[in-house]
N, C-alpha and C. Protein backbone atom coordinates (compact mmCIF):
# COMPACT_ATOMS: atom_id res chain seq x y z
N UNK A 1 40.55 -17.13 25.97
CA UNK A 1 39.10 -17.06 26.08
C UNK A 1 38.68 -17.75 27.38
N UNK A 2 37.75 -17.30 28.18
CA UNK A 2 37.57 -17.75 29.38
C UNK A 2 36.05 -18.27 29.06
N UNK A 3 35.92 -19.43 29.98
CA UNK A 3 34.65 -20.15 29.78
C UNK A 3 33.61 -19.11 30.24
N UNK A 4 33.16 -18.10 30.28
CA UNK A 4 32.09 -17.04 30.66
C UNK A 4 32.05 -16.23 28.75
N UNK A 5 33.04 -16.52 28.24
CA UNK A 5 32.48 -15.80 27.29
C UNK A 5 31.74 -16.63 26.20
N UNK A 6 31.47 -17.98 25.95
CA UNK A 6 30.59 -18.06 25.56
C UNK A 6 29.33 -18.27 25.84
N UNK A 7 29.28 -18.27 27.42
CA UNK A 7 28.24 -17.72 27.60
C UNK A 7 27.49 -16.39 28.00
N UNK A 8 28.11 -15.59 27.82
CA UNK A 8 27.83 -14.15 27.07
C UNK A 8 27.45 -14.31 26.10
N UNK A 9 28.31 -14.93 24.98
CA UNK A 9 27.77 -15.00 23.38
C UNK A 9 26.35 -15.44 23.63
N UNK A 10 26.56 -16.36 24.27
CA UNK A 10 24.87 -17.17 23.58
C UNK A 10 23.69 -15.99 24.29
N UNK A 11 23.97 -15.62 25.58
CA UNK A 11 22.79 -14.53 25.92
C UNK A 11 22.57 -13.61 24.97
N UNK A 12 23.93 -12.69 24.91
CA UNK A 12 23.44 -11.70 23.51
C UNK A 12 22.73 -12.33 22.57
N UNK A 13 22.97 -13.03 22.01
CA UNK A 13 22.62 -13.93 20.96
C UNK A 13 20.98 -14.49 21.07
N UNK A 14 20.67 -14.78 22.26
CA UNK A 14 18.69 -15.03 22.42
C UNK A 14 17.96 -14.06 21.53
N UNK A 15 17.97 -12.65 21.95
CA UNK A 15 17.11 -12.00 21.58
C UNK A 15 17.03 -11.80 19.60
N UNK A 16 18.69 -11.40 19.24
CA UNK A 16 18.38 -12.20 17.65
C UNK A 16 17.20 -13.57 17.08
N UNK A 17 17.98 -14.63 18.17
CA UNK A 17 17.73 -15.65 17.55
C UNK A 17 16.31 -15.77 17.79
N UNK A 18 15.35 -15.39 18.83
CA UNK A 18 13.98 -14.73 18.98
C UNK A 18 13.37 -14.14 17.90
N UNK A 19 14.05 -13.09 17.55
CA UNK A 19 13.35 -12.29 16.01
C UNK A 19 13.62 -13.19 14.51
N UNK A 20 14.83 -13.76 14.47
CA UNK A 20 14.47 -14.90 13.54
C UNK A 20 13.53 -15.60 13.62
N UNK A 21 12.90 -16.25 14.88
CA UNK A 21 11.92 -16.91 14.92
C UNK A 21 10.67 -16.13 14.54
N UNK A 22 10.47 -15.09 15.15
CA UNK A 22 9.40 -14.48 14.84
C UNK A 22 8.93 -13.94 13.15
N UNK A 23 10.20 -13.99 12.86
CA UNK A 23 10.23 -13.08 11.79
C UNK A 23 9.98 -14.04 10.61
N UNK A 24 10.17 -15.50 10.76
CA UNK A 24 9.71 -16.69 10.38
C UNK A 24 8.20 -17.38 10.21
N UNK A 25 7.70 -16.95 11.18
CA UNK A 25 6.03 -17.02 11.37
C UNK A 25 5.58 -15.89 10.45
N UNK A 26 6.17 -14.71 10.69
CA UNK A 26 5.50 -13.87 9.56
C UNK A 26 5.61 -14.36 8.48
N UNK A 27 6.85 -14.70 7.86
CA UNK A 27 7.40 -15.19 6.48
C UNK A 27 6.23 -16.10 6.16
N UNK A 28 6.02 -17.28 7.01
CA UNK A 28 5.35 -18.60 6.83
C UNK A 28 3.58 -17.81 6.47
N UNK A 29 3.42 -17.10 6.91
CA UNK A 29 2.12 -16.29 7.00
C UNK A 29 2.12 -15.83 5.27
N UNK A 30 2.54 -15.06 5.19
CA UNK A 30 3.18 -14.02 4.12
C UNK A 30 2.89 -14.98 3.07
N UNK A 31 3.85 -16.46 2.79
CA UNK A 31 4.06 -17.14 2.05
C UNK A 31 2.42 -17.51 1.68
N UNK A 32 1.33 -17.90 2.68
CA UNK A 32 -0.03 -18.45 2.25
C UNK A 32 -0.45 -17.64 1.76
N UNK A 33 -0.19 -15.83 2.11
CA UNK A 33 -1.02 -15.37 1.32
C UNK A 33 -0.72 -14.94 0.45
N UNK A 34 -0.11 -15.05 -0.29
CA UNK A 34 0.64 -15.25 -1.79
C UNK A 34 0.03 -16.44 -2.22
N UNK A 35 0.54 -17.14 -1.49
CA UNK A 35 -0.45 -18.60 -2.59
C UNK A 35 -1.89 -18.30 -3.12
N UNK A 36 -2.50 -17.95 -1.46
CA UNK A 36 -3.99 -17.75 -1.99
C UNK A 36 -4.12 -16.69 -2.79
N UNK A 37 -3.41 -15.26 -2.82
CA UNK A 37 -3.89 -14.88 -3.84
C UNK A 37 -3.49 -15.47 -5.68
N UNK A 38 -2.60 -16.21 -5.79
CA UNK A 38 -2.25 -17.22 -6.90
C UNK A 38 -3.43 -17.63 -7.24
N UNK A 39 -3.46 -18.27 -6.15
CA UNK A 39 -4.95 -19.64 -6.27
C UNK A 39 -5.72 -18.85 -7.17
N UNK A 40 -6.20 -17.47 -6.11
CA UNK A 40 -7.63 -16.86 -6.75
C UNK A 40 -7.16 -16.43 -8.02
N UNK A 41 -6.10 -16.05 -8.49
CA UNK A 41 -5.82 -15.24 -9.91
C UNK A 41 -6.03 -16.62 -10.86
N UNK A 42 -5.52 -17.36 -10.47
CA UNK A 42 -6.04 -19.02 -11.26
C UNK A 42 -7.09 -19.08 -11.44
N UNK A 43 -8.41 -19.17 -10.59
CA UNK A 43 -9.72 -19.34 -10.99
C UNK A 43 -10.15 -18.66 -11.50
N UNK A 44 -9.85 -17.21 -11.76
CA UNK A 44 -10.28 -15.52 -12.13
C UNK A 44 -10.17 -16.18 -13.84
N UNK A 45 -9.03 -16.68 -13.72
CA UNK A 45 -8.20 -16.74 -15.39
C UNK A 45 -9.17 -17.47 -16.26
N UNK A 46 -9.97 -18.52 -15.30
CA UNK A 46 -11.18 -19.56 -16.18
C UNK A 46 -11.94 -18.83 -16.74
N UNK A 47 -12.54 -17.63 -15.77
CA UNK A 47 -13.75 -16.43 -16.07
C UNK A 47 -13.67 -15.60 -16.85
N UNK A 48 -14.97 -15.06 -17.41
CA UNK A 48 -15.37 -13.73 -17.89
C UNK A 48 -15.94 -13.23 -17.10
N UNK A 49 -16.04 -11.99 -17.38
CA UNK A 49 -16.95 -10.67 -16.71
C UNK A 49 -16.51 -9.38 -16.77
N UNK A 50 -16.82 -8.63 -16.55
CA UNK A 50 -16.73 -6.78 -16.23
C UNK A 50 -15.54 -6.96 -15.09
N UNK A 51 -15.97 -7.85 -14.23
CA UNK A 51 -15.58 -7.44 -12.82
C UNK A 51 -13.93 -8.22 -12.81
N UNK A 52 -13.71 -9.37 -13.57
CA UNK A 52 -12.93 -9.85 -13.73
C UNK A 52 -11.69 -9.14 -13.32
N UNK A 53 -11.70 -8.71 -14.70
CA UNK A 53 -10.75 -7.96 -15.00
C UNK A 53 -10.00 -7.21 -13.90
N UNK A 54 -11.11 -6.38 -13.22
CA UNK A 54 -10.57 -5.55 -12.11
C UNK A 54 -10.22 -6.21 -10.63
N UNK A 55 -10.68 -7.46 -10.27
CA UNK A 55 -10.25 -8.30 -9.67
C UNK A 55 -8.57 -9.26 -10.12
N UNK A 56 -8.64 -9.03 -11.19
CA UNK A 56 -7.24 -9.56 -11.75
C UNK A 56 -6.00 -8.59 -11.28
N UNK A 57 -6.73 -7.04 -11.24
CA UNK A 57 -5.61 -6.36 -11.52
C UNK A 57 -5.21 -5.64 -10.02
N UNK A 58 -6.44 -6.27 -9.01
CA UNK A 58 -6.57 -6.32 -7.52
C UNK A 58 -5.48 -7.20 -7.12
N UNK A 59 -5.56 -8.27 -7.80
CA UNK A 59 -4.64 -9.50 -7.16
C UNK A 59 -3.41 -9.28 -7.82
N UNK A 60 -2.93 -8.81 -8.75
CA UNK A 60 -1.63 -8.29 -9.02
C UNK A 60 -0.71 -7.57 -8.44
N UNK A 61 -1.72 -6.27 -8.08
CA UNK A 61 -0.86 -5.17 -6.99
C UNK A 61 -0.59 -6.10 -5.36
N UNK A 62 -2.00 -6.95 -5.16
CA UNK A 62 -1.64 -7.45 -4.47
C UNK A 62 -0.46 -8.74 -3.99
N UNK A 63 0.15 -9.63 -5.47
CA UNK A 63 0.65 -10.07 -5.32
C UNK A 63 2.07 -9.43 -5.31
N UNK A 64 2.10 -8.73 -5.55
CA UNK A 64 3.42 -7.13 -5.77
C UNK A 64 3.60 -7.08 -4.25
N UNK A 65 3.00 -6.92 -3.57
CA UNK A 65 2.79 -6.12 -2.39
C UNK A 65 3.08 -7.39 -1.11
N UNK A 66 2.86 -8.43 -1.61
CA UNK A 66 3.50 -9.52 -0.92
C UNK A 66 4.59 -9.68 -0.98
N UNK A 67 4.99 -9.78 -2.59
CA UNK A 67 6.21 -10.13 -2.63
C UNK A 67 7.04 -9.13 -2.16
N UNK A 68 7.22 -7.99 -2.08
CA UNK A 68 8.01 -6.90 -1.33
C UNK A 68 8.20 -7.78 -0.18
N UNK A 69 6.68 -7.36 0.67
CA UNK A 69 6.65 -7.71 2.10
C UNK A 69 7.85 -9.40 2.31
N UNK A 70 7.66 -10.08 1.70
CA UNK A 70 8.29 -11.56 1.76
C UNK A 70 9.75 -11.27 1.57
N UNK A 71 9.99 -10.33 0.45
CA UNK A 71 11.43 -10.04 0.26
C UNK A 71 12.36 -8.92 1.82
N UNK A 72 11.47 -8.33 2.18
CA UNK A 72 11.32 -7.28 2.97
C UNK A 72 11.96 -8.28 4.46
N UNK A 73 10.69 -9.07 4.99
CA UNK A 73 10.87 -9.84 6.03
C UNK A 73 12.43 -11.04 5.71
N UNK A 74 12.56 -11.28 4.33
CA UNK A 74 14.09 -12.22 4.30
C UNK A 74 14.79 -11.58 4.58
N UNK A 75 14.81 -10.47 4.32
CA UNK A 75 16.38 -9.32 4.69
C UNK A 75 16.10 -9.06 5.98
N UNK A 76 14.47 -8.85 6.99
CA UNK A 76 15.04 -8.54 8.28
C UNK A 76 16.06 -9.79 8.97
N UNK A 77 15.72 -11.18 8.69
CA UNK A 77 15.82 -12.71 8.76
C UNK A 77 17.36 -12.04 8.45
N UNK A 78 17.84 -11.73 7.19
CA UNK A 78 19.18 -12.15 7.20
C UNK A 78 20.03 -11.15 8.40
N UNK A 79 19.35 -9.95 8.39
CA UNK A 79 20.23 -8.92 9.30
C UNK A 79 20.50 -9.08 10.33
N UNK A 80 19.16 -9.92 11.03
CA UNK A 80 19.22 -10.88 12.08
C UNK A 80 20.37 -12.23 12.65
N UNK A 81 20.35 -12.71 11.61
CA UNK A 81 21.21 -14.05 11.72
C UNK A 81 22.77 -13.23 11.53
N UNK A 82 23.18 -12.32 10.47
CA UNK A 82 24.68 -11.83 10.45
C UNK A 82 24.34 -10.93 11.98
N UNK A 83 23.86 -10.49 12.69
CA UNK A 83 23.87 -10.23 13.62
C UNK A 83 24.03 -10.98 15.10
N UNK A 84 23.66 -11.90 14.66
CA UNK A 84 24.30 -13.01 15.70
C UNK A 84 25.54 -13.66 15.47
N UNK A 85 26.00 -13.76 14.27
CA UNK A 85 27.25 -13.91 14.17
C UNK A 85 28.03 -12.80 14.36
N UNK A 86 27.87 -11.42 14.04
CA UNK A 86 29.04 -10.23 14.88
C UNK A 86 28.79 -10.48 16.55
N UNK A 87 27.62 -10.64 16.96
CA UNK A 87 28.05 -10.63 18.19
C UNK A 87 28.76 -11.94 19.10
N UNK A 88 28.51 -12.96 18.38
CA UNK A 88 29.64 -14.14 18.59
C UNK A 88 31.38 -13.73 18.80
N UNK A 89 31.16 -12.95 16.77
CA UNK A 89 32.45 -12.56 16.82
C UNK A 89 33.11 -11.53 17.63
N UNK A 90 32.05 -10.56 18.10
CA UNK A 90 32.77 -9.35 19.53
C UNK A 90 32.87 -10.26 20.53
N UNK A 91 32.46 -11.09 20.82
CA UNK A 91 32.73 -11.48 22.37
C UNK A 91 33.76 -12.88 21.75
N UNK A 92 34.51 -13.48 21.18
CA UNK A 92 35.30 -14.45 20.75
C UNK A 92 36.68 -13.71 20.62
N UNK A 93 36.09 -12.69 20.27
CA UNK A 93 37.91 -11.69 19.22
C UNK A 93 37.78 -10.67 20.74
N UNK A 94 36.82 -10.19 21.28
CA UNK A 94 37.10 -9.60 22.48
C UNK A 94 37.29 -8.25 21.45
N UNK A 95 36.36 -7.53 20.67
CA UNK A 95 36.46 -6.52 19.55
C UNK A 95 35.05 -5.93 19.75
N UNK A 96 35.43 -4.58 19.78
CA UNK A 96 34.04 -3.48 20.44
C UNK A 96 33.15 -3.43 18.92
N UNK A 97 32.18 -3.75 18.74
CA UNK A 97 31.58 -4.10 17.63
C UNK A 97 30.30 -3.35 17.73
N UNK A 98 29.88 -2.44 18.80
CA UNK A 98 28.72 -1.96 18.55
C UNK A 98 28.14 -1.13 17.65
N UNK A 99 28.73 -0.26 16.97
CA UNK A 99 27.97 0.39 16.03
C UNK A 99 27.68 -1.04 14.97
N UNK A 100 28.23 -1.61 14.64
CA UNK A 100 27.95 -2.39 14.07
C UNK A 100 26.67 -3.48 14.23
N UNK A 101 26.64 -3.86 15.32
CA UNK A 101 25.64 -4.12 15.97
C UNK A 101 24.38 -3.84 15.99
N UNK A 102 24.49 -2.38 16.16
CA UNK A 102 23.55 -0.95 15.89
C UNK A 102 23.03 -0.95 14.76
N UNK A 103 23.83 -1.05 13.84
CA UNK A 103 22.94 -0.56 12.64
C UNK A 103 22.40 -2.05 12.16
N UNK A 104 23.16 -3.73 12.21
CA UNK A 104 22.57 -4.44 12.12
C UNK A 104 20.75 -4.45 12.65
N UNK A 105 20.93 -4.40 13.80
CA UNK A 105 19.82 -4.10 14.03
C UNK A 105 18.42 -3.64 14.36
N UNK A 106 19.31 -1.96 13.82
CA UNK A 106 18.27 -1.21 13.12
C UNK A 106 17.74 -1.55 11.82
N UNK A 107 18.79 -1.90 11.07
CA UNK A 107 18.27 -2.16 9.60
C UNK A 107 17.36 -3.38 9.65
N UNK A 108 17.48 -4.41 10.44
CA UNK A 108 16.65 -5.60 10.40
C UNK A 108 15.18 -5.05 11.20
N UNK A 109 15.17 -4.29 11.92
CA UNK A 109 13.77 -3.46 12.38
C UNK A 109 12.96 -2.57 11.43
N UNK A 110 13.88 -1.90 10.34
CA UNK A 110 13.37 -1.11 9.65
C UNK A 110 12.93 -2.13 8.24
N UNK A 111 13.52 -3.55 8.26
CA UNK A 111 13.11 -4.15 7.10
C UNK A 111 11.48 -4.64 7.71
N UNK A 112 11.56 -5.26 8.95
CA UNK A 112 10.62 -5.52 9.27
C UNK A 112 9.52 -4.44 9.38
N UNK A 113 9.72 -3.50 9.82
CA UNK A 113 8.68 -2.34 9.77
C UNK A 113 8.08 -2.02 8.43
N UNK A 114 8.69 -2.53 7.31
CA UNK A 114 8.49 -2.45 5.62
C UNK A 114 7.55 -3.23 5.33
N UNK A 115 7.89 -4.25 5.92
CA UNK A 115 6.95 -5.60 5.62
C UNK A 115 5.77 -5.72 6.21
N UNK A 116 5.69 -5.21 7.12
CA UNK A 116 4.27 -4.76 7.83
C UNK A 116 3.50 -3.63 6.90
N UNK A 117 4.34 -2.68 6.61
CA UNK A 117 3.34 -2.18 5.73
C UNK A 117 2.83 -2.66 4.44
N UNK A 118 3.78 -3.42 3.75
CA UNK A 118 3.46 -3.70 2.88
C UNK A 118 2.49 -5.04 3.28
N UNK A 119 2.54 -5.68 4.34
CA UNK A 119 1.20 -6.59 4.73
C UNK A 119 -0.04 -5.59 4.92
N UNK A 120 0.03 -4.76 5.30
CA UNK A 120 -1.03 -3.82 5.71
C UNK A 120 -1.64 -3.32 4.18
N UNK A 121 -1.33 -2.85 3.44
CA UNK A 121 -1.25 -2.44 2.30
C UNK A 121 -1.99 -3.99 1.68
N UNK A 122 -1.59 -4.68 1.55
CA UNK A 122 -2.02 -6.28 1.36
C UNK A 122 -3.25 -6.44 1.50
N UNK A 123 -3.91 -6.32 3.16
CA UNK A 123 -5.17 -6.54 3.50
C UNK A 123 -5.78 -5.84 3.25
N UNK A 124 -5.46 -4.55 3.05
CA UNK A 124 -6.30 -3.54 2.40
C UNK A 124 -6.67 -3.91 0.66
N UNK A 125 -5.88 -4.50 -0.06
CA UNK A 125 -6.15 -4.55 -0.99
C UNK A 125 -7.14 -6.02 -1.22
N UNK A 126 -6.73 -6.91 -0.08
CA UNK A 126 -7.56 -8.31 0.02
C UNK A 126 -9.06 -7.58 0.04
N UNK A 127 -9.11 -6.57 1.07
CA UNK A 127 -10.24 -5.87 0.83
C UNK A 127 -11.57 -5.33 0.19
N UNK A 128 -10.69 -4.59 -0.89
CA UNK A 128 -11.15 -4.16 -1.93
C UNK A 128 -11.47 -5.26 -3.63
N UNK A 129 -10.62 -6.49 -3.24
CA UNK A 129 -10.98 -7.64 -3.77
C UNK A 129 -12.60 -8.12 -3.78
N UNK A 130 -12.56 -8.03 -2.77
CA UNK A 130 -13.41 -8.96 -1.87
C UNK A 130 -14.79 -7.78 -2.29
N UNK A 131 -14.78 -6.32 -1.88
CA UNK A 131 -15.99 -5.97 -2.64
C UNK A 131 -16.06 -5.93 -4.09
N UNK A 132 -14.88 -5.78 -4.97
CA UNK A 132 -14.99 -5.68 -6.22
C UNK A 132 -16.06 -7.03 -6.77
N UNK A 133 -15.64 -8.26 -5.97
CA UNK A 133 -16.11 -9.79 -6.54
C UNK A 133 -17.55 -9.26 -6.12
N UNK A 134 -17.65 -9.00 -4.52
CA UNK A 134 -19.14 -8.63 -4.22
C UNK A 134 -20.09 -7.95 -5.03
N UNK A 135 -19.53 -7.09 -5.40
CA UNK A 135 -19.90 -5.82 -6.80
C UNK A 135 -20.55 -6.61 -8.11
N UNK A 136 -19.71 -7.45 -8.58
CA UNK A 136 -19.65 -7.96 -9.86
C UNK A 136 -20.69 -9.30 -9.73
C-alpha cells in the first residue's frame, strides 16, 4: 500500500461523509416533527368535539408518514456510511468495486428521495390539520 492511497480513500470518502451529515439534519428535523405532532395528539386526547376526532386521525396518518420518512432517511444514513466503508475497502484491497458503489449510492439517493416525499406528504397533512382545528 503506498502512502497516496489513503489519501484517495479519504477524498472518495468526503462526499459520503457530507450526505451523512446532511442526511442527519434532516433526521434531527424529522425527529421534532414527530414529537410535535405527539405533543398535539396528547392535548387532542384531553378534548371533546366534532372536530377532534378528525384532527386525531390527521395526526395519525401524519405520524405514519413521519415515521416512514425517519425510517426512510436511516437507511439513506446507513447506505451512506457502508458506502464509505466499500470505498475504503476498494482502494486498501486495490479491488474494482464500482458497481457496488453504484448501487450503494443510488439506493441511499432513492431512500432519501422517499423521505422527502413522505416529508412533503407530512406538511401537507400538517396542513389540513391546521384547517380542520380552524374549522372546528
Amino acid at each position: 500500500m503506498d502512502q497516496y492511497s489513503i489519501f484517495d480513500a479519504l477524498n472518495l470518502a468526503i462526499s459520503p461523509v457530507i450526505m451523512i451529515s446532511a442526511y442527519g439534519m434532516l433526521l434531527l428535523s424529522l425527529t421534532n416533527r414527530l414529537g410535535r405532532a405527539i405533543d398535539r395528539a396528547r392535548v387532542l386526547a384531553g378534548e371533546s368535539g366534532a372536530s377532534r376526532q378528525l384532527q386525531v386521525e390527521i395526526l395519525a396518518k401524519r405520524a405514519r408518514r413521519i415515521r416512514a420518512a425517519i425510517l426512510a432517511v436511516s437507511l439513506a444514513m446507513f447506505f451512506a456510511a457502508i458506502l464509505v466503508l466499500v470505498l475504503f475497502v476498494s482502494v486498501f484491497a486495490h479491488i474494482d468495486l464500482k458497481l457496488v458503489v453504484s448501487v450503494l449510492f443510488v439506493a441511499s439517493l432513492f431512500s432519501l428521495i422517499f423521505s422527502l416525499v413522505c416529508l412533503i406528504a407530512d406538511v401537507s397533512g400538517s396542513l389540513k390539520a391546521m384547517e380542520a382545528e380552524l374549522r372546528g
